[in-house]
PDB file of N, CA and C in Angstrom:
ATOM      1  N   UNK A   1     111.982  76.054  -9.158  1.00  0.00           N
ATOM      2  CA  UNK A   1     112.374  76.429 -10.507  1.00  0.00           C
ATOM      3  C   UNK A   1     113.788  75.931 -10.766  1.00  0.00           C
ATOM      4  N   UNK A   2     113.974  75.840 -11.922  1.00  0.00           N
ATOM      5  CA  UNK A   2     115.514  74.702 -12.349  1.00  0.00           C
ATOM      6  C   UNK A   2     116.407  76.161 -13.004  1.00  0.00           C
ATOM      7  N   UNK A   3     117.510  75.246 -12.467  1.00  0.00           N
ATOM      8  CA  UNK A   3     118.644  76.917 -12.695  1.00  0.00           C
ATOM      9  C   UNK A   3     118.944  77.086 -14.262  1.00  0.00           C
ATOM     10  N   UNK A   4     118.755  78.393 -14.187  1.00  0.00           N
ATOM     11  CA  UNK A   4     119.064  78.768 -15.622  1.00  0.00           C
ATOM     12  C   UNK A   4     120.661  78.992 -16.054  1.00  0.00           C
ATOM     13  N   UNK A   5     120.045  78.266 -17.066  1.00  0.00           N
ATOM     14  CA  UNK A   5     121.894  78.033 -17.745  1.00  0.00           C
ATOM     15  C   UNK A   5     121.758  79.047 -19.264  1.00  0.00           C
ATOM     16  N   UNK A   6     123.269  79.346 -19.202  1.00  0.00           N
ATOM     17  CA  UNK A   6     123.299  80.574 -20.758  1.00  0.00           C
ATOM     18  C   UNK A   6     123.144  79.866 -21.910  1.00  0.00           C
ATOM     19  N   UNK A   7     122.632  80.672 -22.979  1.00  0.00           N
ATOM     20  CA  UNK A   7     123.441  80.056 -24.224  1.00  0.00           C
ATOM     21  C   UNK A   7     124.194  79.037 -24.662  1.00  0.00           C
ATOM     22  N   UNK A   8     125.170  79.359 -24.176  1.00  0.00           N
ATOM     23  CA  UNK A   8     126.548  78.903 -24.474  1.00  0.00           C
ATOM     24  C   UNK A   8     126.314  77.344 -23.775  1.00  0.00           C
ATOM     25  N   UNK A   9     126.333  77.438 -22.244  1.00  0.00           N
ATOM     26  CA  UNK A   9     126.097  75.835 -21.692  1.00  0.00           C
ATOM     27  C   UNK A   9     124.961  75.253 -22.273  1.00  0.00           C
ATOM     28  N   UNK A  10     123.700  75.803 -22.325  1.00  0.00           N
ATOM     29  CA  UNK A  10     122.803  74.967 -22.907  1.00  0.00           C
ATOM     30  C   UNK A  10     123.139  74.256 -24.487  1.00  0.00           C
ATOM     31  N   UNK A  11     123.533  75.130 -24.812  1.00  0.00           N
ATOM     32  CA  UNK A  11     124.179  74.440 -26.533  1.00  0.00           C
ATOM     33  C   UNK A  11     125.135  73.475 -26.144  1.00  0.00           C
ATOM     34  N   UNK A  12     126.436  73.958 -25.309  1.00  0.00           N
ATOM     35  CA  UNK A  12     127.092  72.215 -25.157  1.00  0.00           C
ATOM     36  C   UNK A  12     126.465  71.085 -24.270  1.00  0.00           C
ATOM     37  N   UNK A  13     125.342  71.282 -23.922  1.00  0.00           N
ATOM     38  CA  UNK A  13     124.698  70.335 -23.305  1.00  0.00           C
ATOM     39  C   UNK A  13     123.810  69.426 -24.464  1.00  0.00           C
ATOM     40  N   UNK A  14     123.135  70.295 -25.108  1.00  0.00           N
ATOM     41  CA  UNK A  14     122.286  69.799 -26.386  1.00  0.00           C
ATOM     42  C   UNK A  14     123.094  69.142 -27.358  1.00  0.00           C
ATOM     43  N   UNK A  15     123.763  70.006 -28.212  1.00  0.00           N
ATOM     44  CA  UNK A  15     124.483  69.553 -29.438  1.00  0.00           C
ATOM     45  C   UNK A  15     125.818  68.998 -29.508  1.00  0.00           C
ATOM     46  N   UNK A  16     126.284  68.204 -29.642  1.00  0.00           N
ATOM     47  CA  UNK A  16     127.712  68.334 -30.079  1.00  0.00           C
ATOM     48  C   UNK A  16     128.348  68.740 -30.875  1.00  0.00           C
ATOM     49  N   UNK A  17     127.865  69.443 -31.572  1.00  0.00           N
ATOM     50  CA  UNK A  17     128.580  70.665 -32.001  1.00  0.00           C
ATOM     51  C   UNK A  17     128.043  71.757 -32.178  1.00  0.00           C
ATOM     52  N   UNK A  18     127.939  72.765 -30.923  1.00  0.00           N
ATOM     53  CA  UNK A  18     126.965  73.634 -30.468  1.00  0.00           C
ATOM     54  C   UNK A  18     126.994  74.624 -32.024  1.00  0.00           C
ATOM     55  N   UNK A  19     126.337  75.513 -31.837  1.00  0.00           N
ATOM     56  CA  UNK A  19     126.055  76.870 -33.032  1.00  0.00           C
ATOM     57  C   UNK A  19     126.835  77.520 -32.416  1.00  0.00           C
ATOM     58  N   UNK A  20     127.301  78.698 -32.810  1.00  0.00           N
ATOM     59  CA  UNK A  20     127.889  79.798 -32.869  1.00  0.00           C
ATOM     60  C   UNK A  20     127.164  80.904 -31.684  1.00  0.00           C
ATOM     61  N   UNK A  21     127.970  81.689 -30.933  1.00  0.00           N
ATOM     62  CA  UNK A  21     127.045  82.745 -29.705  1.00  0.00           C
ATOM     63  C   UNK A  21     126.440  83.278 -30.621  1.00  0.00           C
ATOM     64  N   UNK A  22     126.491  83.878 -31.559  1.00  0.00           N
ATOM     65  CA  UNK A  22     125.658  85.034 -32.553  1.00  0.00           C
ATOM     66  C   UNK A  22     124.506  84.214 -32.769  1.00  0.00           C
ATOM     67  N   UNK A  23     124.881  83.155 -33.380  1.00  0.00           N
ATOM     68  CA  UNK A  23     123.520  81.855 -34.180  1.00  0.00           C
ATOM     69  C   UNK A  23     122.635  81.690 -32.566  1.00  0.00           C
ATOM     70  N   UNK A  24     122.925  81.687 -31.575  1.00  0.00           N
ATOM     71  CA  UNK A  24     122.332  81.387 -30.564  1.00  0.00           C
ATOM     72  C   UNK A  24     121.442  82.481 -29.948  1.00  0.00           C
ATOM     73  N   UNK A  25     122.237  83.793 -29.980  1.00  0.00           N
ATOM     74  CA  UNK A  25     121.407  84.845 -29.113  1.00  0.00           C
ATOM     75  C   UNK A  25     120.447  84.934 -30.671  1.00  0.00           C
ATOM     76  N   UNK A  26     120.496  84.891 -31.900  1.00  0.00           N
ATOM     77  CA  UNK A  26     119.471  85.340 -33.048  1.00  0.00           C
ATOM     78  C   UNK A  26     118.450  84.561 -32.756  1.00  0.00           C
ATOM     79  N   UNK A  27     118.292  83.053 -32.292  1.00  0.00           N
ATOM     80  CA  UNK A  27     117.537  82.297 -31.738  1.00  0.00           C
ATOM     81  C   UNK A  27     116.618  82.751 -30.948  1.00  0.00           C
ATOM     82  N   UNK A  28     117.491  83.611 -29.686  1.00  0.00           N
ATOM     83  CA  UNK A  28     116.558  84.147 -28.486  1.00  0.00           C
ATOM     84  C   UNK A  28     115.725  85.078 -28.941  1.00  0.00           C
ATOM     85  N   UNK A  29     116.876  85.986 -29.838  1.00  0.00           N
ATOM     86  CA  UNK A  29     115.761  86.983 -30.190  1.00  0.00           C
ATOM     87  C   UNK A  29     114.453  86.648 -31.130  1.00  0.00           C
ATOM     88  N   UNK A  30     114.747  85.970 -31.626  1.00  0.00           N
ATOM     89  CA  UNK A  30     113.614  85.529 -32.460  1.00  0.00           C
ATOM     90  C   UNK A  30     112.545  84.688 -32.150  1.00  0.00           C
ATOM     91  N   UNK A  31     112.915  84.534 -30.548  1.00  0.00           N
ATOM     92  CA  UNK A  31     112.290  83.158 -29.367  1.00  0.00           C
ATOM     93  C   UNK A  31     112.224  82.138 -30.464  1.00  0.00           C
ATOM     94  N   UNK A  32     112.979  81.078 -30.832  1.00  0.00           N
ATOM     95  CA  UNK A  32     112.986  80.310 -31.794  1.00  0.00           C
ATOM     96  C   UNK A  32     113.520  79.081 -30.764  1.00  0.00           C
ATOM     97  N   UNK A  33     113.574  79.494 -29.334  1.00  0.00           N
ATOM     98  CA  UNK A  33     114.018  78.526 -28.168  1.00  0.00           C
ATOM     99  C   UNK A  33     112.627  78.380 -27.430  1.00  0.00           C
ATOM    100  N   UNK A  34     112.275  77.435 -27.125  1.00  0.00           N
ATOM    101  CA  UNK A  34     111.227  77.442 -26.257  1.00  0.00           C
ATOM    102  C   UNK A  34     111.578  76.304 -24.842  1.00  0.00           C
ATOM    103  N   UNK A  35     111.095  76.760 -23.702  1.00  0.00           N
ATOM    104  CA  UNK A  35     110.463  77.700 -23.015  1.00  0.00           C
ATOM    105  C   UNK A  35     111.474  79.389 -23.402  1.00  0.00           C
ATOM    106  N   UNK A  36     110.800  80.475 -23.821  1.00  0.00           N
ATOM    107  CA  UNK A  36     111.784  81.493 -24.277  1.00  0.00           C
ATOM    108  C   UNK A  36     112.798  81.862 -23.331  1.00  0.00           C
ATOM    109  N   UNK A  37     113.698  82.279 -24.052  1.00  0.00           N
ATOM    110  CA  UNK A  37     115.349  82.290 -23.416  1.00  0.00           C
ATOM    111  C   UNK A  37     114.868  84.048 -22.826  1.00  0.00           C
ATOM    112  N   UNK A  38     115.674  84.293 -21.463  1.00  0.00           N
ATOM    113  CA  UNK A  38     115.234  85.537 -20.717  1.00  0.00           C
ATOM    114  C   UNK A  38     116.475  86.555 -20.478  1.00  0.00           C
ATOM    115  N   UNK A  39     116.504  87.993 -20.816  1.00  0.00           N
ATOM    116  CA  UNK A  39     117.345  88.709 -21.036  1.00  0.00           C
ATOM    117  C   UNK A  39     117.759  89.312 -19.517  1.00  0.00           C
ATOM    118  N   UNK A  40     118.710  89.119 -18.817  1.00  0.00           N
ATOM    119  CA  UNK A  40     119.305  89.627 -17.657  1.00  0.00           C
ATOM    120  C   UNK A  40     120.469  90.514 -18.238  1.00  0.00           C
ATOM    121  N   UNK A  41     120.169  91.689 -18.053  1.00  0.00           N
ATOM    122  CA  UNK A  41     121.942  92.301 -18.409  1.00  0.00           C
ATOM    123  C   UNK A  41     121.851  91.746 -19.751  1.00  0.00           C
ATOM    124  N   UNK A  42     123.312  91.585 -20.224  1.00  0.00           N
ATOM    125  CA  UNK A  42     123.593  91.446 -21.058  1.00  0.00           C
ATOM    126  C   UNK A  42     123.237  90.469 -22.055  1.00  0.00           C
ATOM    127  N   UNK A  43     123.360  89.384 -20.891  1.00  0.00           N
ATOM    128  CA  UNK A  43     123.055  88.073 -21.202  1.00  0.00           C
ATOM    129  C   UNK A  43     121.796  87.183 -21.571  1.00  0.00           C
ATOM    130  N   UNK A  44     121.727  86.032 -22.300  1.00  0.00           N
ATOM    131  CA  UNK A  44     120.196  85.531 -22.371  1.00  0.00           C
ATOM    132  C   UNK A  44     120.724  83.994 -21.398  1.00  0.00           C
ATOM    133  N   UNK A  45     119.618  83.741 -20.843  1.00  0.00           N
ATOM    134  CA  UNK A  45     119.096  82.746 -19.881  1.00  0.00           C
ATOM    135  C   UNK A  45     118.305  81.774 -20.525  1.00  0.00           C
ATOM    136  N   UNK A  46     118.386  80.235 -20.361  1.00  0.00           N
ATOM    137  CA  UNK A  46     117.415  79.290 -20.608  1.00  0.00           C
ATOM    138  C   UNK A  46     117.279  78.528 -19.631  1.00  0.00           C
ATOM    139  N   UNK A  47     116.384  77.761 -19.830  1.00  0.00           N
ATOM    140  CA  UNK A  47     115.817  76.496 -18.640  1.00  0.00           C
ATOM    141  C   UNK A  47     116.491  75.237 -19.574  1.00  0.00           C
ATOM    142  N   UNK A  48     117.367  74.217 -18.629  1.00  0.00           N
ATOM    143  CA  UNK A  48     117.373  73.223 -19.162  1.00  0.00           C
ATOM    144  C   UNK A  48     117.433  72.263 -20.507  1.00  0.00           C
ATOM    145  N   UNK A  49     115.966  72.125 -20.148  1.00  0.00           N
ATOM    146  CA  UNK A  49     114.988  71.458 -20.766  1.00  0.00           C
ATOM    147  C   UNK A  49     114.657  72.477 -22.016  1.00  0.00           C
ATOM    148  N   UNK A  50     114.872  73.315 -22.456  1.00  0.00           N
ATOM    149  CA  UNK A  50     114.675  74.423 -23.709  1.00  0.00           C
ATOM    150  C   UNK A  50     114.767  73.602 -24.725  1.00  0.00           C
ATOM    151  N   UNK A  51     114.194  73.696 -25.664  1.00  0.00           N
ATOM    152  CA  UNK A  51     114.389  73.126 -27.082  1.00  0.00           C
ATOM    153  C   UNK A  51     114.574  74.413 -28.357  1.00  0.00           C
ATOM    154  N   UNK A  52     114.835  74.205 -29.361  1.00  0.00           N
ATOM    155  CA  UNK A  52     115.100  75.013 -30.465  1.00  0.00           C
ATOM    156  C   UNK A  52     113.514  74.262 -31.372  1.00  0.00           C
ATOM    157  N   UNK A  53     112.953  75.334 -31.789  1.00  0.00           N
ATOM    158  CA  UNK A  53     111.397  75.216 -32.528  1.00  0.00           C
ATOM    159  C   UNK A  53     112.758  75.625 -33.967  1.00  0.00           C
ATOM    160  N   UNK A  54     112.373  74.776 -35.005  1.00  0.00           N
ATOM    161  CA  UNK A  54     112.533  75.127 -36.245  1.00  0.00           C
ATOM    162  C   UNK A  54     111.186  75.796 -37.427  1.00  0.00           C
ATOM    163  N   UNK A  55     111.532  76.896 -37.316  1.00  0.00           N
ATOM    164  CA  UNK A  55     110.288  78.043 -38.222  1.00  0.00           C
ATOM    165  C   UNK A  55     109.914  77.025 -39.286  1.00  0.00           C
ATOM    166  N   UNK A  56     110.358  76.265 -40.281  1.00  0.00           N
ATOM    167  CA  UNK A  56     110.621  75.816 -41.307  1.00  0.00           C
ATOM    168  C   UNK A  56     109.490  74.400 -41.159  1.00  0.00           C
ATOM    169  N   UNK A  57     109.781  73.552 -40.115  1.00  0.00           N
ATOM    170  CA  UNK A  57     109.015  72.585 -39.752  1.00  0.00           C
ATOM    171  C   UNK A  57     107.974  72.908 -38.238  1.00  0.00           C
ATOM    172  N   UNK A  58     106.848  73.676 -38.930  1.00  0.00           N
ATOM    173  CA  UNK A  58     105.545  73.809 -37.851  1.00  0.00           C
ATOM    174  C   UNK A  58     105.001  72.537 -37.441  1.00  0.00           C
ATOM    175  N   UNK A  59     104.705  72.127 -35.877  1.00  0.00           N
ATOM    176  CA  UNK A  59     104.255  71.672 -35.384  1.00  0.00           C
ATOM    177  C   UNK A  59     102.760  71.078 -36.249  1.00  0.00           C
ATOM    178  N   UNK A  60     101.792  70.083 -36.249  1.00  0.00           N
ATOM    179  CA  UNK A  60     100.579  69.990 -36.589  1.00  0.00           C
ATOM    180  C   UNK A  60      99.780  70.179 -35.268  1.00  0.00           C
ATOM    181  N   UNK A  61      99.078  70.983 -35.379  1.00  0.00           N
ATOM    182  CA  UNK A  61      98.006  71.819 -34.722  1.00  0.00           C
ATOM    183  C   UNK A  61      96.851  70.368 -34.301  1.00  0.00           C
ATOM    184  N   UNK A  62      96.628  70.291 -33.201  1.00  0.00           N
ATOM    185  CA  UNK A  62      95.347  69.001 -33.274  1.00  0.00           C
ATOM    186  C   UNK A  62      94.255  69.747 -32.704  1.00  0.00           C
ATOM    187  N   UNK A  63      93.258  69.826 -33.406  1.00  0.00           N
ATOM    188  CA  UNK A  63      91.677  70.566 -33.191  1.00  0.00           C
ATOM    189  C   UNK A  63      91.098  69.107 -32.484  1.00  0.00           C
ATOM    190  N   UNK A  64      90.807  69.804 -31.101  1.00  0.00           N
ATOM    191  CA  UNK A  64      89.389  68.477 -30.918  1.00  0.00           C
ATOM    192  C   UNK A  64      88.137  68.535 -31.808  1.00  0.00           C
ATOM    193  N   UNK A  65      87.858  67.752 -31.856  1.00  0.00           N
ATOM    194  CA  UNK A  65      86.666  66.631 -32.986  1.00  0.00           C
ATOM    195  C   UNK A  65      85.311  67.192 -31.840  1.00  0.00           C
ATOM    196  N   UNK A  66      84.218  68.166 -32.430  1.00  0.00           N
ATOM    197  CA  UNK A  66      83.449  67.987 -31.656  1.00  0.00           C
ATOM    198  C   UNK A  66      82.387  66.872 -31.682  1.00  0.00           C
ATOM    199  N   UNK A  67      81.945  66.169 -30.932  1.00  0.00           N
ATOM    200  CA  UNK A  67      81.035  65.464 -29.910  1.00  0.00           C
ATOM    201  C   UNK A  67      80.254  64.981 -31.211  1.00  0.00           C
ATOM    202  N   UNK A  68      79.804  63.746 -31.791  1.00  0.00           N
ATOM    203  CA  UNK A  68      78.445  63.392 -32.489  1.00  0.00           C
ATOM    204  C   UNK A  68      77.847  63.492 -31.945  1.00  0.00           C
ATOM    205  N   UNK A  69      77.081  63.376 -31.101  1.00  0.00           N
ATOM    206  CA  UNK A  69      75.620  64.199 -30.462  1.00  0.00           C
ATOM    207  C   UNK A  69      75.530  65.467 -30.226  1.00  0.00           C
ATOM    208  N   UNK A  70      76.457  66.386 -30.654  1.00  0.00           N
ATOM    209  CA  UNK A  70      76.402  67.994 -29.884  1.00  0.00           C
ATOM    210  C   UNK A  70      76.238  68.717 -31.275  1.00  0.00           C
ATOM    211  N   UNK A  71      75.091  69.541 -31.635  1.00  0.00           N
ATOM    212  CA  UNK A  71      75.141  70.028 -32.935  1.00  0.00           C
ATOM    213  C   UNK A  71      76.346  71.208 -32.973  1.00  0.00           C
ATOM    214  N   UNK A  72      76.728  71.447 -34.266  1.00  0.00           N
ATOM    215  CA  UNK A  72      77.873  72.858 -34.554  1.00  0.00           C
ATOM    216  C   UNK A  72      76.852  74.112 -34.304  1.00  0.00           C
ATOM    217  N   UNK A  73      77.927  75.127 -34.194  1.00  0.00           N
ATOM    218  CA  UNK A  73      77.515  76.563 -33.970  1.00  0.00           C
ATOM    219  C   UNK A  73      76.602  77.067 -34.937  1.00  0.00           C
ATOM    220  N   UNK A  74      76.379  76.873 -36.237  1.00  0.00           N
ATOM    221  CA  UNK A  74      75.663  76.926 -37.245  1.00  0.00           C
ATOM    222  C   UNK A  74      74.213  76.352 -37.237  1.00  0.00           C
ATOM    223  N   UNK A  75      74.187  75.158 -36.662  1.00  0.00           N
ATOM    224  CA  UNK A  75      72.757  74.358 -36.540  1.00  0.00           C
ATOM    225  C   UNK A  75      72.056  74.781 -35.186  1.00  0.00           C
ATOM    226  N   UNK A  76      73.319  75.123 -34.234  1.00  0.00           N
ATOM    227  CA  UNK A  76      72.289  76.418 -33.007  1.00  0.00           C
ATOM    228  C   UNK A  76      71.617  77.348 -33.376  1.00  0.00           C
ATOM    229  N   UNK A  77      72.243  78.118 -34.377  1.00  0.00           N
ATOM    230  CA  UNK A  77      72.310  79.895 -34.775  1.00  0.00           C
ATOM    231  C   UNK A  77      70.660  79.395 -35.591  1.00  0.00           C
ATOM    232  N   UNK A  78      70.659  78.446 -36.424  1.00  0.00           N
ATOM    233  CA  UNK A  78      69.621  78.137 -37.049  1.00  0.00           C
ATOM    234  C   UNK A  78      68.067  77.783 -36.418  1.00  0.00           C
ATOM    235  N   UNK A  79      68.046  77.172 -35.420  1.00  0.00           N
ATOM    236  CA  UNK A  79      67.433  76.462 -34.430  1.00  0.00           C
ATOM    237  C   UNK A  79      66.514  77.457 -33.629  1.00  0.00           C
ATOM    238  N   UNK A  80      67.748  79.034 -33.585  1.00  0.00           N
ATOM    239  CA  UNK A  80      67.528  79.318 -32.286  1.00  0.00           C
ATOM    240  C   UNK A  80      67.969  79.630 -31.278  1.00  0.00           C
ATOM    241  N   UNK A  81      68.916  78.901 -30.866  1.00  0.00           N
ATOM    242  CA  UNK A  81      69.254  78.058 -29.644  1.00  0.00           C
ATOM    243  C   UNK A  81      70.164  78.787 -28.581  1.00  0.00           C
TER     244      UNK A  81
END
């Protein structure tokens, strides 16, 4: 496991011009950091590699495409099956 660094270092590692401790722990609390930031004592903990998820811009979701030869759940239910 990779050592966990605070807040504070992970932001001057990321940004050059980190956010604010307040703007940062509201982050944790809101897990708006992913992999989520972890509460020891006082303090919050991240991995590295953590990124900041922006609420505002959601990810696109990718559904696998089922199979042309495999009928849908609907044409089973109908069937039988």
């Amino acid at each position: 496991m990779d050592k966990l660094l605070t807040l504070e270092e992970w932001a001057k590692a990321k940004y050059t011009n980190p956010p604010a401790r307040e703007t940062l722990r509201r982050w944790a609390r809101a897990c708006r950091i992913y992999p989520p930031a972890q509460k020891q004592g006082r303090a919050y903990y991240v991995q590295p590699d953590a990124c900041y998820i922006d609420p505002n811009k959601p990810e696109p979701i990718s559904r696998p495409s089922a199979p042309a030869n495999r009928p849908t759940l609907v044409e089973r239910i109908r069937r039988g099956a």
